[in-house]
N, C-alpha and C. Protein backbone atom coordinates (compact mmCIF):
# COMPACT_ATOMS: atom_id res chain seq x y z
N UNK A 1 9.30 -27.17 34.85
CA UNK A 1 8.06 -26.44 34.93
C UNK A 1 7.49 -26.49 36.34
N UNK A 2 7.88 -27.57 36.84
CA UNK A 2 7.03 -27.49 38.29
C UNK A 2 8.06 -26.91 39.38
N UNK A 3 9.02 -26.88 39.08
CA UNK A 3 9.93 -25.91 40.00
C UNK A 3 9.38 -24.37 39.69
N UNK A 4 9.48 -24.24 38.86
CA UNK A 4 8.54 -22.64 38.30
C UNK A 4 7.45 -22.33 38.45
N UNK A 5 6.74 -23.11 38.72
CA UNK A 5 5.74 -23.39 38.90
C UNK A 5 5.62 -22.63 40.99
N UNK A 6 6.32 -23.86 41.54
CA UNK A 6 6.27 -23.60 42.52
C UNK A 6 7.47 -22.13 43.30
N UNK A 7 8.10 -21.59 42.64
CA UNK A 7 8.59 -20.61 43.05
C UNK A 7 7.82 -19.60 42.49
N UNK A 8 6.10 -19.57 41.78
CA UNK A 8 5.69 -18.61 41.66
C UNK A 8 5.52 -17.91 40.16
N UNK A 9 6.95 -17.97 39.43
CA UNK A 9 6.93 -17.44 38.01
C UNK A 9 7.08 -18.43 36.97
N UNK A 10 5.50 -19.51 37.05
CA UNK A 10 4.94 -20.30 35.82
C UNK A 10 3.26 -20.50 36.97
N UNK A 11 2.36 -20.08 35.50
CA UNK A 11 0.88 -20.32 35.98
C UNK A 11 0.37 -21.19 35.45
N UNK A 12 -0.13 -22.35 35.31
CA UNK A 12 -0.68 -23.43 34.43
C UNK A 12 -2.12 -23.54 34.83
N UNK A 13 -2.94 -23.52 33.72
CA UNK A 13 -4.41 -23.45 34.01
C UNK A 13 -5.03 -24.96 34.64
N UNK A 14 -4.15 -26.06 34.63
CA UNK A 14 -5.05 -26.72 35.44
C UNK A 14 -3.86 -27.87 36.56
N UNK A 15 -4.01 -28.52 37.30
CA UNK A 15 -2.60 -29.89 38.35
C UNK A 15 -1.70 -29.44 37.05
N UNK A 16 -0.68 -29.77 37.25
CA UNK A 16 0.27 -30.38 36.55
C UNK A 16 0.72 -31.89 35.78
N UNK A 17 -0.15 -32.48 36.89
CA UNK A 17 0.01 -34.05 36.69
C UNK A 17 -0.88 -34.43 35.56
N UNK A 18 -2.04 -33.63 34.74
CA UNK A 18 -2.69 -33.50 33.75
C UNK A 18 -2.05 -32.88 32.86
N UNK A 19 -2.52 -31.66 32.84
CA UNK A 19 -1.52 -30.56 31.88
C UNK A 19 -0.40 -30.79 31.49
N UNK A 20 0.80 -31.07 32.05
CA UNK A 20 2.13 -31.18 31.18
C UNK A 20 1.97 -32.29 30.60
N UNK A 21 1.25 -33.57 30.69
CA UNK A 21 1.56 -34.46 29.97
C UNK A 21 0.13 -34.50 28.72
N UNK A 22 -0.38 -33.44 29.34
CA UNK A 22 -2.05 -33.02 28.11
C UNK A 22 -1.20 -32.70 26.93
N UNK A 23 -0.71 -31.72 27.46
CA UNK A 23 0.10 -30.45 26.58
C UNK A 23 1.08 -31.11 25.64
N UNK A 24 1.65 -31.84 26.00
CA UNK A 24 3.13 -32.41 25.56
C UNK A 24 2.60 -33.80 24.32
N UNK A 25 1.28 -34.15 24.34
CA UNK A 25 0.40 -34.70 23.59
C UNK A 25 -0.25 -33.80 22.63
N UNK A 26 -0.55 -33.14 22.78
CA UNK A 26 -1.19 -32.09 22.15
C UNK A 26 -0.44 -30.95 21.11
N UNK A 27 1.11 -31.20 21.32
CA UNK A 27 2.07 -30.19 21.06
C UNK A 27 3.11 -31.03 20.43
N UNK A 28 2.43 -32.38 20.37
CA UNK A 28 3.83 -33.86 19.91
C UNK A 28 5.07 -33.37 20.52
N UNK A 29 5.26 -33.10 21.96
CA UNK A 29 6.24 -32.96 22.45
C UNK A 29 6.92 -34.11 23.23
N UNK A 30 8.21 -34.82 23.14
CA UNK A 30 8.45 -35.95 23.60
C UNK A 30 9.28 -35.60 24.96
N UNK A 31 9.48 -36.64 25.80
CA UNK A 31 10.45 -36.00 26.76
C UNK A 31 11.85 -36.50 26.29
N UNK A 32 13.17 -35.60 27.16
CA UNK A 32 14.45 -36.06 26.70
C UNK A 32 14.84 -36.44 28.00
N UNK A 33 15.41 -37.70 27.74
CA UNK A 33 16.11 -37.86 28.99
C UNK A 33 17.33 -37.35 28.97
N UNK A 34 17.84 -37.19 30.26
CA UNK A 34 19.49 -37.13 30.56
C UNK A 34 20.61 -37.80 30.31
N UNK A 35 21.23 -38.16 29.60
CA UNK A 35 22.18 -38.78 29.04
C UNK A 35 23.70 -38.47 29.93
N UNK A 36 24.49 -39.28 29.82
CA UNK A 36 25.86 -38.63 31.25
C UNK A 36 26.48 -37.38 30.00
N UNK A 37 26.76 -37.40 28.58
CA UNK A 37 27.05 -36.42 27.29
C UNK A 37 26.27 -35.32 27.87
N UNK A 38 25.16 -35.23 28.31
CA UNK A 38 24.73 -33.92 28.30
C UNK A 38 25.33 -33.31 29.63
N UNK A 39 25.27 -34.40 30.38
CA UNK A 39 26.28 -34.21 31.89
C UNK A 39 27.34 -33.05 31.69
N UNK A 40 28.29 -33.93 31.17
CA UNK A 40 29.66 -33.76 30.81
C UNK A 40 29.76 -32.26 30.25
N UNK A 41 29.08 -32.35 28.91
CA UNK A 41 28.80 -31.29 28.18
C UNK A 41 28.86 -29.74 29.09
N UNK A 42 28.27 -29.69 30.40
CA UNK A 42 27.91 -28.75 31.45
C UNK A 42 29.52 -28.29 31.55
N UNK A 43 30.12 -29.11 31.96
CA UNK A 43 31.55 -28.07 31.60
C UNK A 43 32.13 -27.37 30.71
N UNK A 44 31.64 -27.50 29.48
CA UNK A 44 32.47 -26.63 28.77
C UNK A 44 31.18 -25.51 28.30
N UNK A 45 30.50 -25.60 28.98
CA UNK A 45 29.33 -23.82 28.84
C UNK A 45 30.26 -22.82 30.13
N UNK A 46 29.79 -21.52 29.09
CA UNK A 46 30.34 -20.19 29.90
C UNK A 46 29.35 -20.55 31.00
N UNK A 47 30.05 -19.38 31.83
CA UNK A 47 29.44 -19.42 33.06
C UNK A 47 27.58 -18.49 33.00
N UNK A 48 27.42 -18.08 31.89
CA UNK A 48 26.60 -17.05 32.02
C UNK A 48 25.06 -17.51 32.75
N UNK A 49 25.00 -18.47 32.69
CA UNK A 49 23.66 -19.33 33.68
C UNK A 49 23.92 -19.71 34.78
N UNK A 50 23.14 -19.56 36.41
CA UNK A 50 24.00 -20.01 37.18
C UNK A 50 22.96 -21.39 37.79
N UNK A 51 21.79 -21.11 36.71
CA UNK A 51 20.96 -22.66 37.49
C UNK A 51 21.33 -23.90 36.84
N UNK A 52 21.69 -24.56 37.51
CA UNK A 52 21.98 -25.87 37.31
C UNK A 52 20.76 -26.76 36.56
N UNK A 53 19.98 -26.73 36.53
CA UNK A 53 18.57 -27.66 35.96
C UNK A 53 19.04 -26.97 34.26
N UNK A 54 19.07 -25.43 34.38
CA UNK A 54 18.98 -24.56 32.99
C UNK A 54 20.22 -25.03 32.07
N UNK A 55 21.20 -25.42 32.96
CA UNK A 55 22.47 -25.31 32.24
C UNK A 55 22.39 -26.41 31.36
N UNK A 56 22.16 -27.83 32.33
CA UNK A 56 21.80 -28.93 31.93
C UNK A 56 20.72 -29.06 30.49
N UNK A 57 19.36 -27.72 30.65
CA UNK A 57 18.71 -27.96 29.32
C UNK A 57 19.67 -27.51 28.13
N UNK A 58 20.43 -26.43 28.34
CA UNK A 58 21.35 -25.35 27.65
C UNK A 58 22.57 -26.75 26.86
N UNK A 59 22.99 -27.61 27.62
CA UNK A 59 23.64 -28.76 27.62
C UNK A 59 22.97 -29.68 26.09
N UNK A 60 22.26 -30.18 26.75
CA UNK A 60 20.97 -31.13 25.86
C UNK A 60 20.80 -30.34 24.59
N UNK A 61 20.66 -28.97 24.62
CA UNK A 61 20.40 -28.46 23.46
C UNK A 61 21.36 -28.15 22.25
N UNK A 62 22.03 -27.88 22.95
CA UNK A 62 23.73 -27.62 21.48
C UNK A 62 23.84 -29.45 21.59
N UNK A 63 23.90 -30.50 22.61
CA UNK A 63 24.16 -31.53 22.02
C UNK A 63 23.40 -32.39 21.31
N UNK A 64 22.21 -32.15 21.03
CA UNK A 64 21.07 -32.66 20.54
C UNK A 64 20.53 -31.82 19.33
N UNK A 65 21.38 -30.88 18.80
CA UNK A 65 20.91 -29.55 18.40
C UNK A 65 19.06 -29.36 18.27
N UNK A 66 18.42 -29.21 19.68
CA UNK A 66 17.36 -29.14 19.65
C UNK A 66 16.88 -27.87 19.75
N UNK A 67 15.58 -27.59 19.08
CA UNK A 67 15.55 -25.79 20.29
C UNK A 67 14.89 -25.76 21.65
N UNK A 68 15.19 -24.85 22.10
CA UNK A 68 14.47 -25.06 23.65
C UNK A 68 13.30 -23.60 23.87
N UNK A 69 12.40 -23.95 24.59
CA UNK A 69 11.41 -23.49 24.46
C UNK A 69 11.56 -22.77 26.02
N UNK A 70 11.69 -21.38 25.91
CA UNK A 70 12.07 -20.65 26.97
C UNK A 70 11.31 -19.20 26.88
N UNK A 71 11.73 -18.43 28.45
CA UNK A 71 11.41 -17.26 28.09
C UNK A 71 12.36 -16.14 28.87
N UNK A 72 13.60 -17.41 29.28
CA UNK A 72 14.56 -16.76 30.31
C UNK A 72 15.62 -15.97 29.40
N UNK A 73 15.98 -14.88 29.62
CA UNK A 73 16.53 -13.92 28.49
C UNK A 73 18.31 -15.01 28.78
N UNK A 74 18.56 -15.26 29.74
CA UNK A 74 20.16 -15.73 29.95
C UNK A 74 20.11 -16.75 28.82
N UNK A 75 19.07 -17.35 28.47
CA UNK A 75 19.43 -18.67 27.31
C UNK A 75 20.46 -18.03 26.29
N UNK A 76 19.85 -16.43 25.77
CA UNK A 76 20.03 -15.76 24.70
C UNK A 76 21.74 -15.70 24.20
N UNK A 77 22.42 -15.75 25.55
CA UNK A 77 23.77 -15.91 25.56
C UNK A 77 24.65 -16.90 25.15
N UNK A 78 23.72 -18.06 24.72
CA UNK A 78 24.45 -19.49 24.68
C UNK A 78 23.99 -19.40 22.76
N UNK A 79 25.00 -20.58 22.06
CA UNK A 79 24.95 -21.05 20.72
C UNK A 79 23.64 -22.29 20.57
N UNK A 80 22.52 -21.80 20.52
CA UNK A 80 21.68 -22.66 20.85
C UNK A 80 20.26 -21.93 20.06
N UNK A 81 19.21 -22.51 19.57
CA UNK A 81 18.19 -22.19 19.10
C UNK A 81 16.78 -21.97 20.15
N UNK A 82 16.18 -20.69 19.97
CA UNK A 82 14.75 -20.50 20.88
C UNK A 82 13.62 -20.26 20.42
N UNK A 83 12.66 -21.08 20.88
CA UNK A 83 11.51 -21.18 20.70
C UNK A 83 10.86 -20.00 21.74
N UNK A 84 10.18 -19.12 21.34
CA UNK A 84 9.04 -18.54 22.49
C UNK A 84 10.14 -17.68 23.24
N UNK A 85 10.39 -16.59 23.07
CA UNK A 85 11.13 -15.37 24.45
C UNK A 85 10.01 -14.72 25.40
């Protein structure tokens, strides 16, 4: 979020250093860490994503079968569940 943030296409109504962790309370959202499985995992996804941070969530998500909460249409391509387009 704060990479998106700072390239412009994510607006958050107040710091970040409040808000994401307001929000993520507010939304019982937990964080996931990185595991080296979700690492690994990054190789055997098509190529159809070419950001590395995304691939990695794209990763986490078929291995965790979690959904991911996006609005980037490339997710749409992967075996994976979405929250929010």
């Amino acid at each position: 979020m704060i990479i998106k943030m700072q390239l412009g296409k994510l607006t958050l109504t107040d710091n970040p250093e409040s808000f994401i962790p307001e929000q993520m309370l507010l939304n019982s959202i937990r964080g996931l860490p990185i595991q080296v499985s979700h690492a690994l995992h990054v190789y055997k996804l098509p190529l159809h994503h070419k950001d590395p941070f995304d691939r990695l969530i794209i990763s986490q998500s078929q291995i965790e079968k979690m959904p991911v909460i996006t609005s980037d249409p490339l997710f749409k391509e992967y075996d994976l569940k979405i929250i929010w387009e």
